[in-house]
C-alpha atoms as a PDB file:
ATOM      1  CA  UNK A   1     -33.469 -25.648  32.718  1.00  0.00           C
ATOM      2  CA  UNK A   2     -30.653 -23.597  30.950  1.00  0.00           C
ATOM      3  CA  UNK A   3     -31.374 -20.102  30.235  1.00  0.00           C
ATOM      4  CA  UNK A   4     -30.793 -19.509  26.405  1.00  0.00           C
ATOM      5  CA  UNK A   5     -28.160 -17.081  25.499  1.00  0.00           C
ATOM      6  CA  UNK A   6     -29.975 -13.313  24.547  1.00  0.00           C
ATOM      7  CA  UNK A   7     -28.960 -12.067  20.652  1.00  0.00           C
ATOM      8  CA  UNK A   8     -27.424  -8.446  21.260  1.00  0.00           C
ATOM      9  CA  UNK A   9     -26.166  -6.071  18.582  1.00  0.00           C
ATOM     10  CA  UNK A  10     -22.645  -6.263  18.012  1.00  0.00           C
ATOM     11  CA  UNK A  11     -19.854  -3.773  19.713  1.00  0.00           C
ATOM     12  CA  UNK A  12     -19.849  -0.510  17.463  1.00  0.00           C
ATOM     13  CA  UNK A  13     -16.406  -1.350  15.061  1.00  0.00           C
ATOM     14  CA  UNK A  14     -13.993   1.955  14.272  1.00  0.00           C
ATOM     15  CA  UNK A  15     -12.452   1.716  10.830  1.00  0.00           C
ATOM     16  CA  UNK A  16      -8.744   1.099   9.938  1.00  0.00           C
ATOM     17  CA  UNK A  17      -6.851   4.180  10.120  1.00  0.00           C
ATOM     18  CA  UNK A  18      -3.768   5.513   9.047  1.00  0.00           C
ATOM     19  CA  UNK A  19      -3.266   2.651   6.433  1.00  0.00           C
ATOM     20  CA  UNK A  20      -3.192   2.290   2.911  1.00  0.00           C
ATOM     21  CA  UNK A  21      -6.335   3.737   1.376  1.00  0.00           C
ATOM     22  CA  UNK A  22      -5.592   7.066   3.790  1.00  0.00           C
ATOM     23  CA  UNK A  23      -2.267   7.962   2.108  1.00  0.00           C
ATOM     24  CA  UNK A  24      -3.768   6.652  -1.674  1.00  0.00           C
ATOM     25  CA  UNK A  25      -5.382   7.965  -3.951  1.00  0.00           C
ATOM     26  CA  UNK A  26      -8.669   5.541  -3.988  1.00  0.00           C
ATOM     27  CA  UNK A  27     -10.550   5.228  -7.752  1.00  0.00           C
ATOM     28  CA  UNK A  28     -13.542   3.181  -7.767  1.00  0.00           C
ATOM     29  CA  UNK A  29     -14.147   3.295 -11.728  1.00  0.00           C
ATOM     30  CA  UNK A  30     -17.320   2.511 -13.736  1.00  0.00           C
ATOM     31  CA  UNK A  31     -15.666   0.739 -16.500  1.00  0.00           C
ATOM     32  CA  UNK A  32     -14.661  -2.366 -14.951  1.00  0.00           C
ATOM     33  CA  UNK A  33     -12.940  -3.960 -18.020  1.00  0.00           C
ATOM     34  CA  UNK A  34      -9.560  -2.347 -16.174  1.00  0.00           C
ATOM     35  CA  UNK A  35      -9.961  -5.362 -14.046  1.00  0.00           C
ATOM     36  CA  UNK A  36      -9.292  -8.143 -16.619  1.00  0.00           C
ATOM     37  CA  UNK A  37      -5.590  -7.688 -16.671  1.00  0.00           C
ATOM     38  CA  UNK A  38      -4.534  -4.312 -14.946  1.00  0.00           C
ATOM     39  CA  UNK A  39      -3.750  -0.610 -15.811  1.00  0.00           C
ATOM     40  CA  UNK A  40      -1.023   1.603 -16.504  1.00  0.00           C
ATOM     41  CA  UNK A  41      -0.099   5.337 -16.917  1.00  0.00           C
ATOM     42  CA  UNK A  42       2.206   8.137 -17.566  1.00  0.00           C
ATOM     43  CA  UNK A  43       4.045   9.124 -14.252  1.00  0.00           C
ATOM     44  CA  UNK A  44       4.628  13.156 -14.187  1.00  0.00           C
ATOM     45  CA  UNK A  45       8.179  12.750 -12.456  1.00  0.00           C
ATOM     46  CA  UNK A  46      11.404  15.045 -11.538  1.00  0.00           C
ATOM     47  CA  UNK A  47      15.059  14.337 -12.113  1.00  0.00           C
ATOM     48  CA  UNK A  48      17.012  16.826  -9.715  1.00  0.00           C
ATOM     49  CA  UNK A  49      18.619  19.217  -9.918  1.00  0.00           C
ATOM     50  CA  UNK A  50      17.772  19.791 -13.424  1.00  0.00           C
ATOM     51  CA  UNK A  51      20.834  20.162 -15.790  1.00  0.00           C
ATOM     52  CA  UNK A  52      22.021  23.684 -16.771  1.00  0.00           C
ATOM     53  CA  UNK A  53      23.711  25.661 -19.852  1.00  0.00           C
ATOM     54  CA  UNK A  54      25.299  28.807 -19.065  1.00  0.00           C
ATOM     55  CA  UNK A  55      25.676  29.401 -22.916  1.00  0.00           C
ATOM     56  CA  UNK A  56      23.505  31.358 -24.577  1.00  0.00           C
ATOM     57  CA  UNK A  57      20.685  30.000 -26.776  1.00  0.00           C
ATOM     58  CA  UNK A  58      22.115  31.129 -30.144  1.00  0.00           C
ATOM     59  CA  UNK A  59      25.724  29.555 -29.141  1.00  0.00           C
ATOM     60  CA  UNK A  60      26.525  27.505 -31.861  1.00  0.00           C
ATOM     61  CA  UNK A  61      28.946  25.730 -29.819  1.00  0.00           C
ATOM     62  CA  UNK A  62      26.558  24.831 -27.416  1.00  0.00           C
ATOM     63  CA  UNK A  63      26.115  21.946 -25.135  1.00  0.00           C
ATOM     64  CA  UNK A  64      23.525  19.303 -26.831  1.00  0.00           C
ATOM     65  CA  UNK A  65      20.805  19.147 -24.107  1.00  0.00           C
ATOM     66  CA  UNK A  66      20.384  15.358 -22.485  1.00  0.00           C
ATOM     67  CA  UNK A  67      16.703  14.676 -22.521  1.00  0.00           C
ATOM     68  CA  UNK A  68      15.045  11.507 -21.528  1.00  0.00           C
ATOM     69  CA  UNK A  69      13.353   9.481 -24.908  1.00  0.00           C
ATOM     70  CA  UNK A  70       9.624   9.385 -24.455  1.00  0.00           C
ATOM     71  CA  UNK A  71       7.347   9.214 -21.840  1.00  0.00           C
ATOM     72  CA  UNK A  72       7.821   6.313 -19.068  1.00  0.00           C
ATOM     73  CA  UNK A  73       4.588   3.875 -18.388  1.00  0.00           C
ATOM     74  CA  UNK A  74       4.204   2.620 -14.637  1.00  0.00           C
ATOM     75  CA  UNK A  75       1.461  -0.798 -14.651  1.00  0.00           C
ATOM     76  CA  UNK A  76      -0.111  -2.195 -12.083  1.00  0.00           C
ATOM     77  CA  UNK A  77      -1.569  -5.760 -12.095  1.00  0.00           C
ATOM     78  CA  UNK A  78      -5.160  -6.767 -10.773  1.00  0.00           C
ATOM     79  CA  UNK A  79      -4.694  -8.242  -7.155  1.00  0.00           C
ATOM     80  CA  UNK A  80      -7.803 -10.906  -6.329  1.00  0.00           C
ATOM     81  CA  UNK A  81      -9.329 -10.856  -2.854  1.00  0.00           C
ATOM     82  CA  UNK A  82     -12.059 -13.079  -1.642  1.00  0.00           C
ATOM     83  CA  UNK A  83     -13.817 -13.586   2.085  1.00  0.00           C
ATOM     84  CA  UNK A  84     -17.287 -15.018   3.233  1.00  0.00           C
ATOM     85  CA  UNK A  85     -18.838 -17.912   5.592  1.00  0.00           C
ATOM     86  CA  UNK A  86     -21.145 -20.568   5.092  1.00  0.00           C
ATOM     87  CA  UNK A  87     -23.848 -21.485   6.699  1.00  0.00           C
ATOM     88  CA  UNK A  88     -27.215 -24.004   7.508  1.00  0.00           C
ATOM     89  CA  UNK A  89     -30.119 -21.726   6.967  1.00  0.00           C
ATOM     90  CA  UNK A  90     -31.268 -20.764   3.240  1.00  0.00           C
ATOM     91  CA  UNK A  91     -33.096 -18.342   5.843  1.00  0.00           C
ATOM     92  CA  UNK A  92     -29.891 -16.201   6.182  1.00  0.00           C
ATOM     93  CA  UNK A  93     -30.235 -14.152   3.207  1.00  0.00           C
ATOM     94  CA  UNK A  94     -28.139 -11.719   5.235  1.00  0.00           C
ATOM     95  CA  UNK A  95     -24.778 -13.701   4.838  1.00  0.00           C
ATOM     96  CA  UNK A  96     -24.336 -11.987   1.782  1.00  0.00           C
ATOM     97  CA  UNK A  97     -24.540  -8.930   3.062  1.00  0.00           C
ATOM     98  CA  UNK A  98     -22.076  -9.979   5.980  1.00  0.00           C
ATOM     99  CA  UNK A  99     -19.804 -11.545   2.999  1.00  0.00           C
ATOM    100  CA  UNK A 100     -19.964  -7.873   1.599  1.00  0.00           C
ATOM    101  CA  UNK A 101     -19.217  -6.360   4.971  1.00  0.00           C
ATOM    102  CA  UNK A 102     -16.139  -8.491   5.451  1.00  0.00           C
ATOM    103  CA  UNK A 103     -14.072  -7.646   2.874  1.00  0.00           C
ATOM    104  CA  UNK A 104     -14.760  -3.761   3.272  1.00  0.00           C
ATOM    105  CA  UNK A 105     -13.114  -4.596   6.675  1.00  0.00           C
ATOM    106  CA  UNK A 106     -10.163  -6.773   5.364  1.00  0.00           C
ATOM    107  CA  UNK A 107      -8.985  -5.361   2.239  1.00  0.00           C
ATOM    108  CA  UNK A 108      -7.310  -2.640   3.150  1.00  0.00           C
ATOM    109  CA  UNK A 109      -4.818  -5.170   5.623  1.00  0.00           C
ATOM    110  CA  UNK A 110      -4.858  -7.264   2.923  1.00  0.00           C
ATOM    111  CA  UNK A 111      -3.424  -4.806  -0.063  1.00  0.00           C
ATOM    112  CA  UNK A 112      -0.770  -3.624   2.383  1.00  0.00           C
ATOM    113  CA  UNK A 113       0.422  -7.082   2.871  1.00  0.00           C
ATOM    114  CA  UNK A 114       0.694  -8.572  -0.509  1.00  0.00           C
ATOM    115  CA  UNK A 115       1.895  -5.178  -2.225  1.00  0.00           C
ATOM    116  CA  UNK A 116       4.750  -4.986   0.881  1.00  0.00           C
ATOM    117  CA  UNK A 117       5.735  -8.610  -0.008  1.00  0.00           C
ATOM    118  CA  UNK A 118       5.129  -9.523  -3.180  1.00  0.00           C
ATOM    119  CA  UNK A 119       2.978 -12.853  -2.313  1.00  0.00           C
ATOM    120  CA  UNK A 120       0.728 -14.412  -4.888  1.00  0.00           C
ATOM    121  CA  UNK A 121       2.855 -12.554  -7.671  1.00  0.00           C
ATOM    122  CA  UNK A 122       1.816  -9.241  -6.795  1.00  0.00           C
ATOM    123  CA  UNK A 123       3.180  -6.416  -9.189  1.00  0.00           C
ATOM    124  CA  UNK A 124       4.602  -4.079  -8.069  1.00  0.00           C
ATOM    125  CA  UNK A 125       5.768  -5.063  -4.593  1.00  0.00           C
ATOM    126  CA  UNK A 126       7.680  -2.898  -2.316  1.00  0.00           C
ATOM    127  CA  UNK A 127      10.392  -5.902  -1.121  1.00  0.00           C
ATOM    128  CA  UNK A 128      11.380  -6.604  -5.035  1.00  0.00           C
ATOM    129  CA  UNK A 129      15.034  -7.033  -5.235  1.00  0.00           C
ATOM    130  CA  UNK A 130      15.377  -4.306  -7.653  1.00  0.00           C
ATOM    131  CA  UNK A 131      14.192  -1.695  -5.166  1.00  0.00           C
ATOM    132  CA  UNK A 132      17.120   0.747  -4.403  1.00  0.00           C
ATOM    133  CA  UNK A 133      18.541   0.799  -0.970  1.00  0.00           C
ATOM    134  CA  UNK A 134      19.610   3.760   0.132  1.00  0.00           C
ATOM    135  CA  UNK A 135      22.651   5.200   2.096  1.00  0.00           C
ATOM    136  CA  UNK A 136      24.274   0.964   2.201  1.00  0.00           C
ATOM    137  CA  UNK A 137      21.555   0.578   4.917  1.00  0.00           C
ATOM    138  CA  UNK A 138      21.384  -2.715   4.733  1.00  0.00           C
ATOM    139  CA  UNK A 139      24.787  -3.561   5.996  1.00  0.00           C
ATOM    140  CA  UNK A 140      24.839  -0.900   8.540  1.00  0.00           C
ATOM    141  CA  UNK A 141      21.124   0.459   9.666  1.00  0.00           C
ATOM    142  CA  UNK A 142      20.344   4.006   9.988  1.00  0.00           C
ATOM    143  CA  UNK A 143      18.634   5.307  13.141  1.00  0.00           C
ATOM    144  CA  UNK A 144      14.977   5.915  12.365  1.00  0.00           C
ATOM    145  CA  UNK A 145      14.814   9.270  12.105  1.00  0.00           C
ATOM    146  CA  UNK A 146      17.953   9.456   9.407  1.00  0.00           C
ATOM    147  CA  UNK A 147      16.348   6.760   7.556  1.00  0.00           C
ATOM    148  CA  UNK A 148      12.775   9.010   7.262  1.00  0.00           C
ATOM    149  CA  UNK A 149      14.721  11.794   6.429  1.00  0.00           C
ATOM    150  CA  UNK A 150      16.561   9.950   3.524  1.00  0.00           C
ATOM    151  CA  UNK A 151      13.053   8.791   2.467  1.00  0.00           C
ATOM    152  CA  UNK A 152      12.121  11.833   2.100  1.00  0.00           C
ATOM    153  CA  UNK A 153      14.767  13.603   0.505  1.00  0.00           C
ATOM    154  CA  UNK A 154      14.635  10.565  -1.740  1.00  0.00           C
ATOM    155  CA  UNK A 155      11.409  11.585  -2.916  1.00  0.00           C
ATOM    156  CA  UNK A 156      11.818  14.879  -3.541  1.00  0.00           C
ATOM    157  CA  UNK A 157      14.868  14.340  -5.826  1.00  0.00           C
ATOM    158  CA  UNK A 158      13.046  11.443  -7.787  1.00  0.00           C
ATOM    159  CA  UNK A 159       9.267  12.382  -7.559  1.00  0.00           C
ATOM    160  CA  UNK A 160       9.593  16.060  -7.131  1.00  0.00           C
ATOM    161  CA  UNK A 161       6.158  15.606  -5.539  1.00  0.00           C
ATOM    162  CA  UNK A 162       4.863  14.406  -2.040  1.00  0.00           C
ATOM    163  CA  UNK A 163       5.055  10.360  -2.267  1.00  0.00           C
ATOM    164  CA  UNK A 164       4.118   8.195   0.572  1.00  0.00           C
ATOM    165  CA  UNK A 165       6.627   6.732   3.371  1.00  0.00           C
ATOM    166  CA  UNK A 166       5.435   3.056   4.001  1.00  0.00           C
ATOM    167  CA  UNK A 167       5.931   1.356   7.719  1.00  0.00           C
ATOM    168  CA  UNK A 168       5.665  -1.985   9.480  1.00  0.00           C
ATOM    169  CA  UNK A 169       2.755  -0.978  11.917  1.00  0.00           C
ATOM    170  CA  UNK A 170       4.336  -2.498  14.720  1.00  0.00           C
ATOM    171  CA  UNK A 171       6.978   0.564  14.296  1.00  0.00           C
ATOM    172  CA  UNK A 172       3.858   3.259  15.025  1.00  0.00           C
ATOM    173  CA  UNK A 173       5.352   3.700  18.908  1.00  0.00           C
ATOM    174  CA  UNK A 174       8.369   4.027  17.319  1.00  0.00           C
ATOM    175  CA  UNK A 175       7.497   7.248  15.107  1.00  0.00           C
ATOM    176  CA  UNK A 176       5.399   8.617  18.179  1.00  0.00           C
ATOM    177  CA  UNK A 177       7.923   8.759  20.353  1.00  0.00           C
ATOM    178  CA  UNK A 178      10.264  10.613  17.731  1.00  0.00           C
ATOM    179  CA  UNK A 179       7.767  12.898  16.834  1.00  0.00           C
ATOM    180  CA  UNK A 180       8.088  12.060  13.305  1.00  0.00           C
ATOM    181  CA  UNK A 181       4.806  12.270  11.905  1.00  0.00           C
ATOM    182  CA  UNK A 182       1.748  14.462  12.959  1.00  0.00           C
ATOM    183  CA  UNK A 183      -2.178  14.505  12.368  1.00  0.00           C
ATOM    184  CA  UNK A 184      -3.348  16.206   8.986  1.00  0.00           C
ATOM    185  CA  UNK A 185      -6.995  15.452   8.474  1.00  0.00           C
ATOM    186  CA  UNK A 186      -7.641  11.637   8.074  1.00  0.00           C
ATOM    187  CA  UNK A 187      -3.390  11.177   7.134  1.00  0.00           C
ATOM    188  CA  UNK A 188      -0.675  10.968   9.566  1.00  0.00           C
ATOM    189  CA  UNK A 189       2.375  12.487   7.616  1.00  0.00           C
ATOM    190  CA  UNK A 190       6.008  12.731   8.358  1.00  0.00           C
ATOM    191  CA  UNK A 191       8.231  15.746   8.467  1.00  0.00           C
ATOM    192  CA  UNK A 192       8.028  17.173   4.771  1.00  0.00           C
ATOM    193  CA  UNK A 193       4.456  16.074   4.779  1.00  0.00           C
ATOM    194  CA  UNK A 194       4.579  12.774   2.824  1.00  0.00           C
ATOM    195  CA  UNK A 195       1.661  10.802   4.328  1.00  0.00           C
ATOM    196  CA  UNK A 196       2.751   7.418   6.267  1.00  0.00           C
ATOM    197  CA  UNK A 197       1.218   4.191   5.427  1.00  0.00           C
ATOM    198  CA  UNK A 198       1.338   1.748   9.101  1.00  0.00           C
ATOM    199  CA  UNK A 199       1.079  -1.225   6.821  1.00  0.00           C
ATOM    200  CA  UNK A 200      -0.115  -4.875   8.093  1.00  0.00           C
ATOM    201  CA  UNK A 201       2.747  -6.607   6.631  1.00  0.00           C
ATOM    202  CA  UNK A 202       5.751  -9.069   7.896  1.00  0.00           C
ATOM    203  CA  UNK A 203       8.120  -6.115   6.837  1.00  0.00           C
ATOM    204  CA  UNK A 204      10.703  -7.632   4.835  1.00  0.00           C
ATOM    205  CA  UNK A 205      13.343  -6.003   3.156  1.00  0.00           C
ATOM    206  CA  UNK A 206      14.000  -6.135  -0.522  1.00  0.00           C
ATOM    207  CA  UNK A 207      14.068  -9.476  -1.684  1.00  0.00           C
ATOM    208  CA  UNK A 208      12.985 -10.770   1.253  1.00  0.00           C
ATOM    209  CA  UNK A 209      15.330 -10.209   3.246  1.00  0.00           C
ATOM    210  CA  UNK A 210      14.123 -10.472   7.334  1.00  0.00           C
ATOM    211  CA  UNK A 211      15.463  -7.407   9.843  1.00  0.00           C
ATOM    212  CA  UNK A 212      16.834  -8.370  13.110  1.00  0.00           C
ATOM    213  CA  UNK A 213      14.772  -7.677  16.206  1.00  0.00           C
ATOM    214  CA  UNK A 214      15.970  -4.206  16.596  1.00  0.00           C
ATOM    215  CA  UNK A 215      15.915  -3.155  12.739  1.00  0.00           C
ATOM    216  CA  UNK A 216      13.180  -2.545  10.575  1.00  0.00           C
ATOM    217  CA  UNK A 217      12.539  -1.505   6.595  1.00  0.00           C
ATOM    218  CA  UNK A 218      11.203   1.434   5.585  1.00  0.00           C
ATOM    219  CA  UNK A 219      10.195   2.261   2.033  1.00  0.00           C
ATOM    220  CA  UNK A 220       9.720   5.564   0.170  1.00  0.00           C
ATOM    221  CA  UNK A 221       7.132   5.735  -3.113  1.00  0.00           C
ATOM    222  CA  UNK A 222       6.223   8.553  -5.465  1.00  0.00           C
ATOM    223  CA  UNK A 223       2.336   8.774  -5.430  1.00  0.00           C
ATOM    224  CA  UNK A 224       0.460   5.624  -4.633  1.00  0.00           C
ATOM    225  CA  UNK A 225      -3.281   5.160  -6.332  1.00  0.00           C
ATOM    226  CA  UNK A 226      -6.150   2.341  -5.631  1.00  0.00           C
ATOM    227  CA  UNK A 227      -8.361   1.158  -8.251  1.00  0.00           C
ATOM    228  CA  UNK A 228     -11.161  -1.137  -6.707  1.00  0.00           C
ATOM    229  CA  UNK A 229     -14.065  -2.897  -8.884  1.00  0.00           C
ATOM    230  CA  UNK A 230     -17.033  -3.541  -7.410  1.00  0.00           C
ATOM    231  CA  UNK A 231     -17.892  -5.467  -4.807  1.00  0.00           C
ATOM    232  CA  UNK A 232     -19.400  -9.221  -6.871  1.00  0.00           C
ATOM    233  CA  UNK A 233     -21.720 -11.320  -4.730  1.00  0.00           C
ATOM    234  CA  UNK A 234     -23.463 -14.363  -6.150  1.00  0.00           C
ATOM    235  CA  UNK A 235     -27.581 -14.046  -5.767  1.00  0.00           C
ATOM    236  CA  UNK A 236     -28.755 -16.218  -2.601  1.00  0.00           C
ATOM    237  CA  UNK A 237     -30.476 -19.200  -5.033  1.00  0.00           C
ATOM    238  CA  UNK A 238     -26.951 -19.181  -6.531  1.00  0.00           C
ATOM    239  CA  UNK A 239     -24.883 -19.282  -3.490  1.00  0.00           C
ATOM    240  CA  UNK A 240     -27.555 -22.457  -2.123  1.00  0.00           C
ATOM    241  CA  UNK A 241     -26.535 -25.994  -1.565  1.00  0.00           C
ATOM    242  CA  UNK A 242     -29.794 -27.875  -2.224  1.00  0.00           C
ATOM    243  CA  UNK A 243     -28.394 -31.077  -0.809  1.00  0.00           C
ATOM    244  CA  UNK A 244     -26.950 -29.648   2.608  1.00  0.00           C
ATOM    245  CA  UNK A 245     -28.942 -26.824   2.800  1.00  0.00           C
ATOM    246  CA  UNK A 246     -25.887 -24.781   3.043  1.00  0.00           C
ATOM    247  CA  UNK A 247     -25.335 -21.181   1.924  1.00  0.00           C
ATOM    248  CA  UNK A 248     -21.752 -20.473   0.636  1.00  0.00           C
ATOM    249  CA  UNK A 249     -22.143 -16.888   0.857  1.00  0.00           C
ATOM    250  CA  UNK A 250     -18.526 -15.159  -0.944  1.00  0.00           C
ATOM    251  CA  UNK A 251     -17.796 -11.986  -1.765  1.00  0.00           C
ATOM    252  CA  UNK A 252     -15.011 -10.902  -4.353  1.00  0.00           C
ATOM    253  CA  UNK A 253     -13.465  -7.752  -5.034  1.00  0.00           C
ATOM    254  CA  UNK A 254     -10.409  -6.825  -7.444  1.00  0.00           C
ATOM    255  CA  UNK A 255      -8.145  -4.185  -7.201  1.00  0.00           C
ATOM    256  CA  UNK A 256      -4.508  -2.377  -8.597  1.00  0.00           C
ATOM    257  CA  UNK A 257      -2.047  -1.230  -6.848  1.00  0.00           C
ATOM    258  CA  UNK A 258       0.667   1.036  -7.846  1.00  0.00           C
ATOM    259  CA  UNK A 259       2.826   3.926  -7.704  1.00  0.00           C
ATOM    260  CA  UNK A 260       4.726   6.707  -9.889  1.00  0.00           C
ATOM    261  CA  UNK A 261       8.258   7.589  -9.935  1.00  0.00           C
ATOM    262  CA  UNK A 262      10.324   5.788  -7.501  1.00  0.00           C
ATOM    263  CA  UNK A 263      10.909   3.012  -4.665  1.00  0.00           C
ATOM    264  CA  UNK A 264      13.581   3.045  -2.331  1.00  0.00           C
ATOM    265  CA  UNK A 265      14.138   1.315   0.485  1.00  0.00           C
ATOM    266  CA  UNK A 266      16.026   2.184   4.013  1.00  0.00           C
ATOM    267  CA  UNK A 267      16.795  -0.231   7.204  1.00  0.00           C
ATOM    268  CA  UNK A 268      16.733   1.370  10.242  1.00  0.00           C
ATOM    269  CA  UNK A 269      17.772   0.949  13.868  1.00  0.00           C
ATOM    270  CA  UNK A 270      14.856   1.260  16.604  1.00  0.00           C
ATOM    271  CA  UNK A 271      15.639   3.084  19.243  1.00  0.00           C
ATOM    272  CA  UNK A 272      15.749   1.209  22.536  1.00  0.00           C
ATOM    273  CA  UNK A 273      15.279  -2.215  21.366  1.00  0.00           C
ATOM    274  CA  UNK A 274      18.217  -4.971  22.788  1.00  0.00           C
ATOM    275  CA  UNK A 275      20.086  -5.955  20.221  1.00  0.00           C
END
């Protein structure tokens, strides 16, 4: 006779860190109309250095000041995500809850890898082939610490802010063995103290563009904010297959994505690697 296998709890899980949602700003609004097409906003951004006049006010000959004409909108557009199981037993009313529980551990993964590449038409996407490249990086890679340094400078000229320096995660040794970032609270942030996203993404370069073994792309954003909706679940007599007896439990969740300012991008050499 076979002994029958003994139902345990599961392995305690530790969340995600250093990711997306710990260098964003996270909104989880009431008003979930937002989610029907997207949002948008007025970026509070910097232009330096700022011009100067050395003439005096009352100058009649002076300069005509060059000021930009209105105020700039930044939009985001709703990204979709969806996870769940099936199963046999109408029993199970807990597979919704697992449904629910499964995309709290996925989304953040998720988000990082369709706003890195731009799959499914996501707007905006890091890897667009407008996104500056800075310093001609792209025919001849930077070492990685120039290339977080011209992220950062980057920033500070076009955001006048702190922004967010984005990262294949893979490149986390990388960093550590630089010393380039260091622990502030939940954030790991890099020199100036722009937090670092390690994002779960392929880590193409604008326009797609693949790095070679021993390169990878970095990208520089102003300030990056999350808007998630709530979390929709169908009720269990919805989710029930009467004729298989099969629960299709799903869970959806929307979200934006976006940033003020700026995006730049920078390739950079890894130390050590072969070429």
């Amino acid at each position: 006779m076979t002994q029958p296998f003994v139902y345990v709890d599961a392995p305690a899980a530790t969340p995600y860190r250093y990711s997306l949602f710990s260098a964003a700003a996270v909104v989880d609004p009431a008003d979930q109309r937002e989610f029907q097409a997207g949002v948008e906003w007025e970026p509070q951004c910097v232009d330096a250095p700022a011009p100067t006049n050395t003439a005096a006010a009352s100058d009649l000959d002076r300069e005509a000041m060059e000021l930009p004409d209105g105020v700039p909108l930044v939009q985001s557009r709703v990204i979709r995500l969806y996870t769940g199981l099936t199963g046999r037993s109408a029993a199970r009313p807990d597979l919704l809850e697992r449904a629910r529980r499964a995309i709290g551990l996925v989304e953040q993964q998720s988000l990082e890898h369709y706003v890195w590449t731009g799959e499914a038409d996501t707007t905006p996407h890091l890897a667009a082939a407008s996104t500056a490249v800075l310093f001609g990086s792209d025919a001849a890679p930077v070492a990685l610490e120039a290339g977080v340094g011209l992220l950062e400078s980057h920033l500070a000229q076009a955001a006048g802010v702190l922004g967010v320096l984005w990262a294949p995660r893979w490149t986390a040794g990388w960093f550590a063995s630089k010393q380039l970032t260091r622990l502030e609270g939940p954030r790991l942030v890099g020199p100036l103290g722009n937090p670092v996203v390690f994002a779960q993404t392929t880590g193409v370069g604008p326009d797609g563009e693949v790095p070679d073994a021993d390169e990878a792309w970095l990208y520089g954003t102003g300030p990056v904010m999350v808007r998630r909706s709530a979390v929709f679940l169908p009720r269990l007599p919805e989710s029930l297959n009467r004729t298989s007896n099969e629960v299709f439990a799903v869970a959806e969740r929307f979200y934006t994505v976006g940033w003020s300012c700026t995006v730049a991008a920078v390739k950079v050499k890894l130390p050590g690697v072969p070429a």
